[in-house]
Protein backbone atom coordinates (compact mmCIF):
# COMPACT_ATOMS: atom_id res chain seq x y z
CA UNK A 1 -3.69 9.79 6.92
CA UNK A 2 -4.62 12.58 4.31
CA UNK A 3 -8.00 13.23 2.79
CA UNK A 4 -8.07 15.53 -0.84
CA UNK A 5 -10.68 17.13 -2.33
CA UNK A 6 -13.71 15.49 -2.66
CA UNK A 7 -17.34 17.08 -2.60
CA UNK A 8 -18.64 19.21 0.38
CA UNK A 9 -21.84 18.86 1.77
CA UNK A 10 -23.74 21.61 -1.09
CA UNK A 11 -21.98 19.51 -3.66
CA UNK A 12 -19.03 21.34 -4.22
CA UNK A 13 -15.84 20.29 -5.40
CA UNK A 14 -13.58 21.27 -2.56
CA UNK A 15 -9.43 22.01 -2.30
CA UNK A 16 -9.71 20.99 1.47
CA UNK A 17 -6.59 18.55 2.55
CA UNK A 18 -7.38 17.09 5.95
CA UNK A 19 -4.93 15.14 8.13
CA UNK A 20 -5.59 12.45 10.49
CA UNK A 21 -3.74 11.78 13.56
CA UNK A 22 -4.27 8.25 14.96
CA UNK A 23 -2.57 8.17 18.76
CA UNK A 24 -4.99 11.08 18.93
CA UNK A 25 -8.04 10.64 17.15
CA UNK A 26 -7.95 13.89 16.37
CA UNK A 27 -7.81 15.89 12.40
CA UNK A 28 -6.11 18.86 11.43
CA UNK A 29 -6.03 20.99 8.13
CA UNK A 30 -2.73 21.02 5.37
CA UNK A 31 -2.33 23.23 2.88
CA UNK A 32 -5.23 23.13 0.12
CA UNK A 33 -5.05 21.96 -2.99
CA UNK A 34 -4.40 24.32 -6.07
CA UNK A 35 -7.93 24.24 -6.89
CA UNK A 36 -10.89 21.93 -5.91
CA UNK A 37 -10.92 18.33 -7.04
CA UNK A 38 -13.42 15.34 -6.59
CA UNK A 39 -12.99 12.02 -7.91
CA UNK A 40 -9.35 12.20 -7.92
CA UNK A 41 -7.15 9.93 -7.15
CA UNK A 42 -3.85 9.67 -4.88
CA UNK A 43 -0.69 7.77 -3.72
CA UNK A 44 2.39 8.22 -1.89
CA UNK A 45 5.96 7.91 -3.55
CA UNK A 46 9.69 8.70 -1.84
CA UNK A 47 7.64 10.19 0.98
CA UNK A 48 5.28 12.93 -1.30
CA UNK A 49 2.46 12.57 -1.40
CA UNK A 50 0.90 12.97 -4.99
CA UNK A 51 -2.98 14.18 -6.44
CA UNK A 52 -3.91 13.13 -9.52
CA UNK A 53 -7.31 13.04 -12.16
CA UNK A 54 -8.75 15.98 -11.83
CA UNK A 55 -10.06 16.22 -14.96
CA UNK A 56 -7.14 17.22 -16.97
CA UNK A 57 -4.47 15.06 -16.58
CA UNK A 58 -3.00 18.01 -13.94
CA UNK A 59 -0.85 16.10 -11.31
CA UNK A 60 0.37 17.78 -8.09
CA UNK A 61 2.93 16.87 -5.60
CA UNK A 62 2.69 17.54 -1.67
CA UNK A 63 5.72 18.01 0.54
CA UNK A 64 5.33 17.37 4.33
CA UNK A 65 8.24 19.53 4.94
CA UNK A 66 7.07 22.93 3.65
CA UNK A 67 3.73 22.30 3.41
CA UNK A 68 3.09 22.96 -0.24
CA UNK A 69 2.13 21.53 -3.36
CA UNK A 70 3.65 21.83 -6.83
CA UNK A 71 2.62 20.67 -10.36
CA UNK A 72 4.41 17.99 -12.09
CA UNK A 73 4.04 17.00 -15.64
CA UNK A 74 0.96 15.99 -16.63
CA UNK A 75 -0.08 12.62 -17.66
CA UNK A 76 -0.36 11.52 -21.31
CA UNK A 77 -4.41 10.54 -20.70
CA UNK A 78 -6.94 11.59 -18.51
CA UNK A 79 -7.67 9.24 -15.60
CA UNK A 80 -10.51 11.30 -14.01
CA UNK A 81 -13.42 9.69 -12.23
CA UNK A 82 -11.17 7.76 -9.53
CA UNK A 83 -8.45 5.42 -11.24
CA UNK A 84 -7.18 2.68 -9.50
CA UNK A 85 -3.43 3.33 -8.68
CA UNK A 86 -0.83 1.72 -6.85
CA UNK A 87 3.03 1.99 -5.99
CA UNK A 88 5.47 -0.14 -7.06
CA UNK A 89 9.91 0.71 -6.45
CA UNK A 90 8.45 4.37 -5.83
CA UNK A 91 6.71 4.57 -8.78
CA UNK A 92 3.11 5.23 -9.54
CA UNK A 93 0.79 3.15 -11.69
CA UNK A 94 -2.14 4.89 -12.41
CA UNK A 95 -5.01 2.83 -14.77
CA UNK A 96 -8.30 3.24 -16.03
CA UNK A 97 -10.45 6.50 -15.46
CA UNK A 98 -13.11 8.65 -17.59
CA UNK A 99 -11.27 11.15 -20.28
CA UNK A 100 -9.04 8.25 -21.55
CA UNK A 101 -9.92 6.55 -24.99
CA UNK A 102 -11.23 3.81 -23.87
CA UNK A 103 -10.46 3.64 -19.99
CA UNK A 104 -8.52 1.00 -20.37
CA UNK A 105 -5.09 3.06 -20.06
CA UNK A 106 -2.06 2.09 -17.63
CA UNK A 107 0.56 4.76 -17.38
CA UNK A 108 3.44 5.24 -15.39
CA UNK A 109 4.96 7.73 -13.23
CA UNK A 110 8.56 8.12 -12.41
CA UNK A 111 9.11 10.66 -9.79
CA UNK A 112 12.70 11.28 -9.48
CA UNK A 113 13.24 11.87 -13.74
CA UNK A 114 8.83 13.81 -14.01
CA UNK A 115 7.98 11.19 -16.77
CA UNK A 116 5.41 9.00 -17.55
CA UNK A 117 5.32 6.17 -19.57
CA UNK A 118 2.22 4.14 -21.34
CA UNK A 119 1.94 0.58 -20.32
CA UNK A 120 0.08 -2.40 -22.02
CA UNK A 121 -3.67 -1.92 -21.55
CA UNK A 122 -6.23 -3.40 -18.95
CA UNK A 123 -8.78 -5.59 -20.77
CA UNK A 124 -11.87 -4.01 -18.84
CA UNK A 125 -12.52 -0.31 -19.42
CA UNK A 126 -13.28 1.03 -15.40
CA UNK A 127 -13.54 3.90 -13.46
CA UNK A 128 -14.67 4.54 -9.93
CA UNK A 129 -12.65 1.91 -9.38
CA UNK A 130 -9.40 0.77 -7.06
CA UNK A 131 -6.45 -1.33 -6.62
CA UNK A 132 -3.28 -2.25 -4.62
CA UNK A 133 -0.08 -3.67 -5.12
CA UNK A 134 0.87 -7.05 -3.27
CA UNK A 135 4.70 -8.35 -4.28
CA UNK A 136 5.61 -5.80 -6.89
CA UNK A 137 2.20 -6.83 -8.85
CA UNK A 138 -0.72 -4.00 -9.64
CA UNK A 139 -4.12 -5.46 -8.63
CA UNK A 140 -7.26 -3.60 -10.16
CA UNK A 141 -10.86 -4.45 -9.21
CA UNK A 142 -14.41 -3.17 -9.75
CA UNK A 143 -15.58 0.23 -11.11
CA UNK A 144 -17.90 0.88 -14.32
CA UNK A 145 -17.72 2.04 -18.09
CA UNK A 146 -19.67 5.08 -17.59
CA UNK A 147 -21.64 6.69 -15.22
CA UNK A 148 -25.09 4.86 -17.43
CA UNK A 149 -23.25 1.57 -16.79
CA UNK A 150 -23.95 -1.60 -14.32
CA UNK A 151 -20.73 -2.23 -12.50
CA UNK A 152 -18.08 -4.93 -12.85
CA UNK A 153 -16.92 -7.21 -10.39
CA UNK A 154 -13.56 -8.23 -12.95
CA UNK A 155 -9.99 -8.24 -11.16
CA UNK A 156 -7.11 -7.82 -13.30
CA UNK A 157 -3.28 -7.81 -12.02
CA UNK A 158 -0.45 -6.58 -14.18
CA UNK A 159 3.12 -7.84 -13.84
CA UNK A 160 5.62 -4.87 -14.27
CA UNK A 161 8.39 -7.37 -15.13
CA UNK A 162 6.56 -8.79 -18.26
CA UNK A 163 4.01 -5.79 -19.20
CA UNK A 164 1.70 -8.56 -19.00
CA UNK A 165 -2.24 -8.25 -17.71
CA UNK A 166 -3.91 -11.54 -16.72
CA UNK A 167 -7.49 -12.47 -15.18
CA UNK A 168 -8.03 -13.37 -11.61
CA UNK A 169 -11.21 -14.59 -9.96
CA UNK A 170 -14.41 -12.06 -9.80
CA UNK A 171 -14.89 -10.65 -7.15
CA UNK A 172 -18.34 -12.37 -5.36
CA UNK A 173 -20.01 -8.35 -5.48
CA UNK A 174 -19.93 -6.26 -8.51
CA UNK A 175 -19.73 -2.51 -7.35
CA UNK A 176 -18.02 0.65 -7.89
CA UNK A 177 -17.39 3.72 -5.97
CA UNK A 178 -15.33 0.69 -4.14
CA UNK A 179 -12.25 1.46 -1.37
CA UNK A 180 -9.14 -1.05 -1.93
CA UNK A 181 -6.25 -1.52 0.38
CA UNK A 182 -3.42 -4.24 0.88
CA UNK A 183 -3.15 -5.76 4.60
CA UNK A 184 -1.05 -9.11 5.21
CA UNK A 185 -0.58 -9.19 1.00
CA UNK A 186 -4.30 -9.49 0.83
CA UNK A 187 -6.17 -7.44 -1.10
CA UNK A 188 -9.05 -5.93 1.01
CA UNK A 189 -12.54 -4.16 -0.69
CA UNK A 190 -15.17 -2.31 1.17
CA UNK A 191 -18.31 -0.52 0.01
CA UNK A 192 -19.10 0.78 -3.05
CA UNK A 193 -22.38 1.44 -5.56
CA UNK A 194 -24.72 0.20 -8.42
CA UNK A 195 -25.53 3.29 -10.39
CA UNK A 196 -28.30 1.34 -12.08
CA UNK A 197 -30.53 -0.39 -9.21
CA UNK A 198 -29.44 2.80 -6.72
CA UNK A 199 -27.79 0.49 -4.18
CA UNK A 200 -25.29 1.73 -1.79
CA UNK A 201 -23.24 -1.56 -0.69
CA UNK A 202 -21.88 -2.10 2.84
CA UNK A 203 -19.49 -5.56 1.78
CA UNK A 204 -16.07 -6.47 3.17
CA UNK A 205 -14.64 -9.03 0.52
CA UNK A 206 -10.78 -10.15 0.37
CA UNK A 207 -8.87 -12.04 -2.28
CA UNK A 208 -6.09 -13.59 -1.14
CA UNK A 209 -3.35 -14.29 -4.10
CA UNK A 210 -2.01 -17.43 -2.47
CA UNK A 211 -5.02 -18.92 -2.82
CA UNK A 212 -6.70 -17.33 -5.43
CA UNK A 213 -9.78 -16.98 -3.85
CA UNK A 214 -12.09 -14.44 -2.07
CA UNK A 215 -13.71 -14.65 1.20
CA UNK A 216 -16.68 -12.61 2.71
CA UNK A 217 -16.55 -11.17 5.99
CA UNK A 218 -18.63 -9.12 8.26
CA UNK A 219 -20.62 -6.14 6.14
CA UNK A 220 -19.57 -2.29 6.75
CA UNK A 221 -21.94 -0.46 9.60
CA UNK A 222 -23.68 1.04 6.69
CA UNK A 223 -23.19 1.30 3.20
CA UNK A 224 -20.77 3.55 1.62
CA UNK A 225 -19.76 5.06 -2.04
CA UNK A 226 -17.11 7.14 -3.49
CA UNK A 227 -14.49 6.45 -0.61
CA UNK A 228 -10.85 5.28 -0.30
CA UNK A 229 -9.17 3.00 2.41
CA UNK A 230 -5.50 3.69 4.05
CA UNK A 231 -3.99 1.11 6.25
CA UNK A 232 -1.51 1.84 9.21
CA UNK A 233 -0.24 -1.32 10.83
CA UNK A 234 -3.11 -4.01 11.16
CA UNK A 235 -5.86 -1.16 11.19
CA UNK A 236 -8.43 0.04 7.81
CA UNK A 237 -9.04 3.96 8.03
CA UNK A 238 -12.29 4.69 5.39
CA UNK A 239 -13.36 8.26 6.03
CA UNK A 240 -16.07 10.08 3.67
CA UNK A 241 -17.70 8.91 1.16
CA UNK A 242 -21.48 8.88 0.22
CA UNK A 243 -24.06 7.19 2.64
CA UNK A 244 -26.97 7.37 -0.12
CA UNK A 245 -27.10 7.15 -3.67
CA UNK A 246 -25.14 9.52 -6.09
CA UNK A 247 -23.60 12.68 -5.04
CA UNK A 248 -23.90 12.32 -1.49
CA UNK A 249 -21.55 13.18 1.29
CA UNK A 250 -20.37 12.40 5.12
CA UNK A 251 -18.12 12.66 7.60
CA UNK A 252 -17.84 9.81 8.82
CA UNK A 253 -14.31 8.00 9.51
CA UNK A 254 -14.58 4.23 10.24
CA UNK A 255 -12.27 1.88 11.39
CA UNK A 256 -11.54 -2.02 11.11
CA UNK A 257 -9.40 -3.94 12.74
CA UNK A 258 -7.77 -6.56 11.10
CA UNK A 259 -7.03 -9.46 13.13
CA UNK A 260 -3.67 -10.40 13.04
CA UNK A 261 -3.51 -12.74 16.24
CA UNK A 262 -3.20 -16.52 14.63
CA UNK A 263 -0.85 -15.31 12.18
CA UNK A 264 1.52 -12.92 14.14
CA UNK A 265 5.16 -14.73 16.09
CA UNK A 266 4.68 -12.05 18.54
CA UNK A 267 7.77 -10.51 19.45
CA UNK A 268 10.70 -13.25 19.16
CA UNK A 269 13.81 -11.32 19.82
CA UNK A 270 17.46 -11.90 21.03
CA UNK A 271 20.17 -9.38 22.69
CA UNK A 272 23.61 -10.16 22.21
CA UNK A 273 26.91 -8.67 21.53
CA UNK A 274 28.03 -8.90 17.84
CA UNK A 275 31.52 -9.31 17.14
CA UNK A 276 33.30 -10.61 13.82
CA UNK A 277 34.13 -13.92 12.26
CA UNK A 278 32.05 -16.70 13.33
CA UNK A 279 30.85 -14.72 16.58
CA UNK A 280 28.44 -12.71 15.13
CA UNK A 281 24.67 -13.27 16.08
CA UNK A 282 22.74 -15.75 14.28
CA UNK A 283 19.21 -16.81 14.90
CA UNK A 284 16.86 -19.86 13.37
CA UNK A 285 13.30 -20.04 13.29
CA UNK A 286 10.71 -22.41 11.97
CA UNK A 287 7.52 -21.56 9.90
CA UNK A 288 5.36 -24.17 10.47
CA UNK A 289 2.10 -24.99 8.55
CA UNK A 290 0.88 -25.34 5.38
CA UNK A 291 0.78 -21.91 4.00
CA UNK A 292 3.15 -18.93 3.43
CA UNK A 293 3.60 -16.50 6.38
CA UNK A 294 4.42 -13.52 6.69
CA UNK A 295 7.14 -12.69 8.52
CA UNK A 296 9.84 -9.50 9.36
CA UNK A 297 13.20 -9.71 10.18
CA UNK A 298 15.05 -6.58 11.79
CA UNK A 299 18.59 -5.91 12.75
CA UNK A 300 18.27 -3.43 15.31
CA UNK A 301 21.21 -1.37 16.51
CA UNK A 302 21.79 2.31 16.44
CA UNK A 303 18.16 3.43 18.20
CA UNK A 304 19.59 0.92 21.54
CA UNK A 305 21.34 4.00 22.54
CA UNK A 306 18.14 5.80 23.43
CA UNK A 307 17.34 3.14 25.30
CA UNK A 308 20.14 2.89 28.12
CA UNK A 309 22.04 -0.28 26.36
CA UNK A 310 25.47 0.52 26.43
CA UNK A 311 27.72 0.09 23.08
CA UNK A 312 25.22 -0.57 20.37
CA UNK A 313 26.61 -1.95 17.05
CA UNK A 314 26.23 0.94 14.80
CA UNK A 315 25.68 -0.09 11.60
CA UNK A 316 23.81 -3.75 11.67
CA UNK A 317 23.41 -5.44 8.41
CA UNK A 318 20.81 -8.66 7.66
CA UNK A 319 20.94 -11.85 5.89
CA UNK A 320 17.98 -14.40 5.50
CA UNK A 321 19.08 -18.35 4.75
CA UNK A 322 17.05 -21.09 4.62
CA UNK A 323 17.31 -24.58 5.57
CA UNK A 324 19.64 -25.63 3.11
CA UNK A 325 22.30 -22.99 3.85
CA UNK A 326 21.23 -20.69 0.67
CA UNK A 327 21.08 -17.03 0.84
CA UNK A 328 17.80 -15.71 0.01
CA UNK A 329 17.55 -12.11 1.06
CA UNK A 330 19.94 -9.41 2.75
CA UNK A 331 19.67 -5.74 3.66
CA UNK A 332 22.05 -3.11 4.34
CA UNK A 333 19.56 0.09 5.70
CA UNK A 334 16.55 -0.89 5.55
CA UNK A 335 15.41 2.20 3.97
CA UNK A 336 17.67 0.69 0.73
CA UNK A 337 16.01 -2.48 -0.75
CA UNK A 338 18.62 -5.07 -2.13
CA UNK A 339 17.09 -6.68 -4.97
CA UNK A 340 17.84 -10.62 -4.90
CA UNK A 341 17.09 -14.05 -3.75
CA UNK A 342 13.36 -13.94 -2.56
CA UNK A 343 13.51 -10.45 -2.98
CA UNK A 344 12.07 -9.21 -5.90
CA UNK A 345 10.42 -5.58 -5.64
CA UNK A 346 11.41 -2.55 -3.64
CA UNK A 347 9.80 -3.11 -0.05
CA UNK A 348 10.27 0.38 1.86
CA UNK A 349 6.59 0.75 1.67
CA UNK A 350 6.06 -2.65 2.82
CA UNK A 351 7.72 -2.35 6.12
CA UNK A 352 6.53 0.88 6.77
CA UNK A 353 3.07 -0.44 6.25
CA UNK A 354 3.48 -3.42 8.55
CA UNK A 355 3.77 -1.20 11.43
CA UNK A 356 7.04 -2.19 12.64
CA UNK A 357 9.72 0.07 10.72
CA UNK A 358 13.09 0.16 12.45
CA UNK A 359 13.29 3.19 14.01
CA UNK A 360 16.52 4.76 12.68
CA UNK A 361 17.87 4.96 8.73
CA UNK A 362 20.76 2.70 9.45
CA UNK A 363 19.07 -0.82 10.94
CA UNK A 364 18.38 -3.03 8.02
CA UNK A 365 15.13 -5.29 7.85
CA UNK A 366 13.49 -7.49 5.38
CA UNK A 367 9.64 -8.76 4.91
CA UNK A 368 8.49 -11.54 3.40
CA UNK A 369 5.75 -14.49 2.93
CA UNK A 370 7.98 -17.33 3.57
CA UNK A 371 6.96 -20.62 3.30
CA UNK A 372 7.17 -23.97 5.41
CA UNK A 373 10.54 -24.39 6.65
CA UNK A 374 14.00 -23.63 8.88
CA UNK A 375 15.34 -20.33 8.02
CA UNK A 376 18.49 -18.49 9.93
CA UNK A 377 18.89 -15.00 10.16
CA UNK A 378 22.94 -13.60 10.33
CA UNK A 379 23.11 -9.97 12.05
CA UNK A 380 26.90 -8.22 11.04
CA UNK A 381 27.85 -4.94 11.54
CA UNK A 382 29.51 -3.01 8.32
CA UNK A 383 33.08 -3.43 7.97
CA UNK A 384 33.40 -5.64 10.91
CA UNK A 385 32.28 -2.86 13.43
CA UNK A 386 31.10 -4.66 16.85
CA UNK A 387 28.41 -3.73 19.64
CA UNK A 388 25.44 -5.07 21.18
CA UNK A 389 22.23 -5.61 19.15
CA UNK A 390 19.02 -6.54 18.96
């Protein structure tokens, strides 16, 4: 987990980039930024990560590799003040922010041609505010008009396929200064501040699109403002932020479990040796219920080796039926989204967010909230190649 800018505890805009190291609970320091920033905003895209909203529509690009940032083009608007961003097929959607006309902006950012493009409009001017994208849709909650301004507790979500904007429920707390971040294709919201009646909130509220409703859980330790949420696997990292009102600062790095128990299979898994024809390996499973669940599918293959088992297939590929026979979804390297079926959005991030990523560039998986029913999964290796699999 990385933490930009942000103020220090005099005040101070700051270019520090911290790193967090979960198996060891321990931080160290990257490279800074080109100058210092607070109330930016970031997001990760094709594995770099990105800065953005300083204050002049600068945008900066991180690489792991060599440790160094480098500008990109700038954006057509300003989107200081924390805009609510989110990544959808590896590109960034940035909205809202001070510096814009009316804070209202969307624009997009294309990393592989340095472009960005203007999108329709949100209908409530925001900043200090956040969002998240669940199935290829950008969800934007909370944040304020200015900083004289009560806050708003509107959700929007915008539908890249239709440049569309539409209305969801309000969420039950107004705030700003909010953290966002998607777990299980819920959108989760923590903390956040009324500039007006001084009030540092503490809240844990989720809206769940499948339902189209919120629920309240358990409030924060203690209040926090001005923060942003990162999930890895079924755990909510919120470091920093503001304990009291306005330009406050801490150090503080919480953590929440999610719990995943009643809605995980576990580990269901079979080993078998995949040949060709009608003897490759097929598998069936039942989702049960009334709701969608989530579920992954992996074809595991190539990282066997490591593992002692003898002749692994090399180069798995995955198809997902359901019960009437139908193909819904495939994947050939799971790092490679095939578009199709139930499959509508790139979902790289996806299944490196859910915490069980295949663990080499050539097994194929897919994710997805599937709904009551039989389903069969059909492992194959590529061009008829055989070998054991998982």
């Amino acid at each position: 987990m990385y933490v930009l800018g942000g103020f220090d505890a005099e005040g101070h805009s700051t270019d520090t980039v911290l790193v967090y190291h979960p198996t060891t609970d321990t931080w160290t320091l990257a490279h800074p930024l080109p100058y210092g920033v607070n109330h930016n905003s970031a997001a990760v895209a094709g594995g770099d990560l990105y800065s953005f909203g300083a204050g002049g529509g600068e945008l900066f690009v991180y690489n792991q590799n060599t440790n160094s940032w480098a500008a990109r083009a700038s954006s057509h608007y300003v989107h200081s003040q924390t805009a609510a961003v989110g990544v959808i097929d590896n590109k960034i959607y940035v909205a809202g922010g001070t510096g814009t006309p009316s804070q209202r902006e969307l624009e997009v950012y294309d990393p592989v041609a340095n472009t960005w493009t203007v999108k329709a409009p949100m209908s409530v001017p925001r900043n200090h505010t956040a969002g998240g994208v669940i199935e290829g849709k950008f969800y934007v909650v909370g944040g304020r008009a200015s900083d004289f301004s009560g806050s708003t507790d509107a959700l929007e979500v915008y539908d890249p396929q239709t440049d569309l904007w539409s209305t969801r429920p309000p969420m039950p707390t107004a705030r700003s200064g909010l953290a966002a971040v998607v777990v299980n294709n819920e959108l989760w919201v923590f903390g956040g501040e009324d500039v007006l009646d001084f009030v540092v909130h503490a809240e844990v509220e989720v809206y769940n699109p499948a339902t189209n409703s919120w629920r309240q859980l358990a409030n924060m330790p203690a209040g926090r403002h001005g923060i942003w949420a990162s999930a890895i696997g079924n755990k909510i990292y919120i470091p920093g932020g503001g304990a009291g009102p306005g330009g406050s600062a801490s150090n503080t790095n919480q953590i929440y479990t999610v719990d995943t128990a009643a809605a995980n299979l576990g580990n269901i898994s079979t080993r078998a040796f995949v040949q060709t024809g009608d003897n490759v390996m097929i598998g069936g499973f039942i989702v049960q219920g009334t709701g969608t669940k989530r579920v992954i599918i992996r074809a595991i293959g190539p990282e066997l080796g490591q593992y002692g088992v003898p002749n692994p297939l090399a180069d798995p590929t995955l198809e997902l039926h359901d019960g009437t026979g139908a193909l819904i979804g495939s994947n050939d390297n799971w790092q490679t989204t095939i578009i199709g079926g139930i499959i509508t959005h790139d979902q790289v991030q996806e299944i490196q967010d859910s915490g069980h990523p295949p663990g080499d560039a050539r097994e194929s998986a897919i994710i997805a909230d599937l709904p009551p029913g039989n389903y069969t999964a059909i492992m194959r290796g590529v061009n008829n190649t055989t070998g054991v699999a998982l």
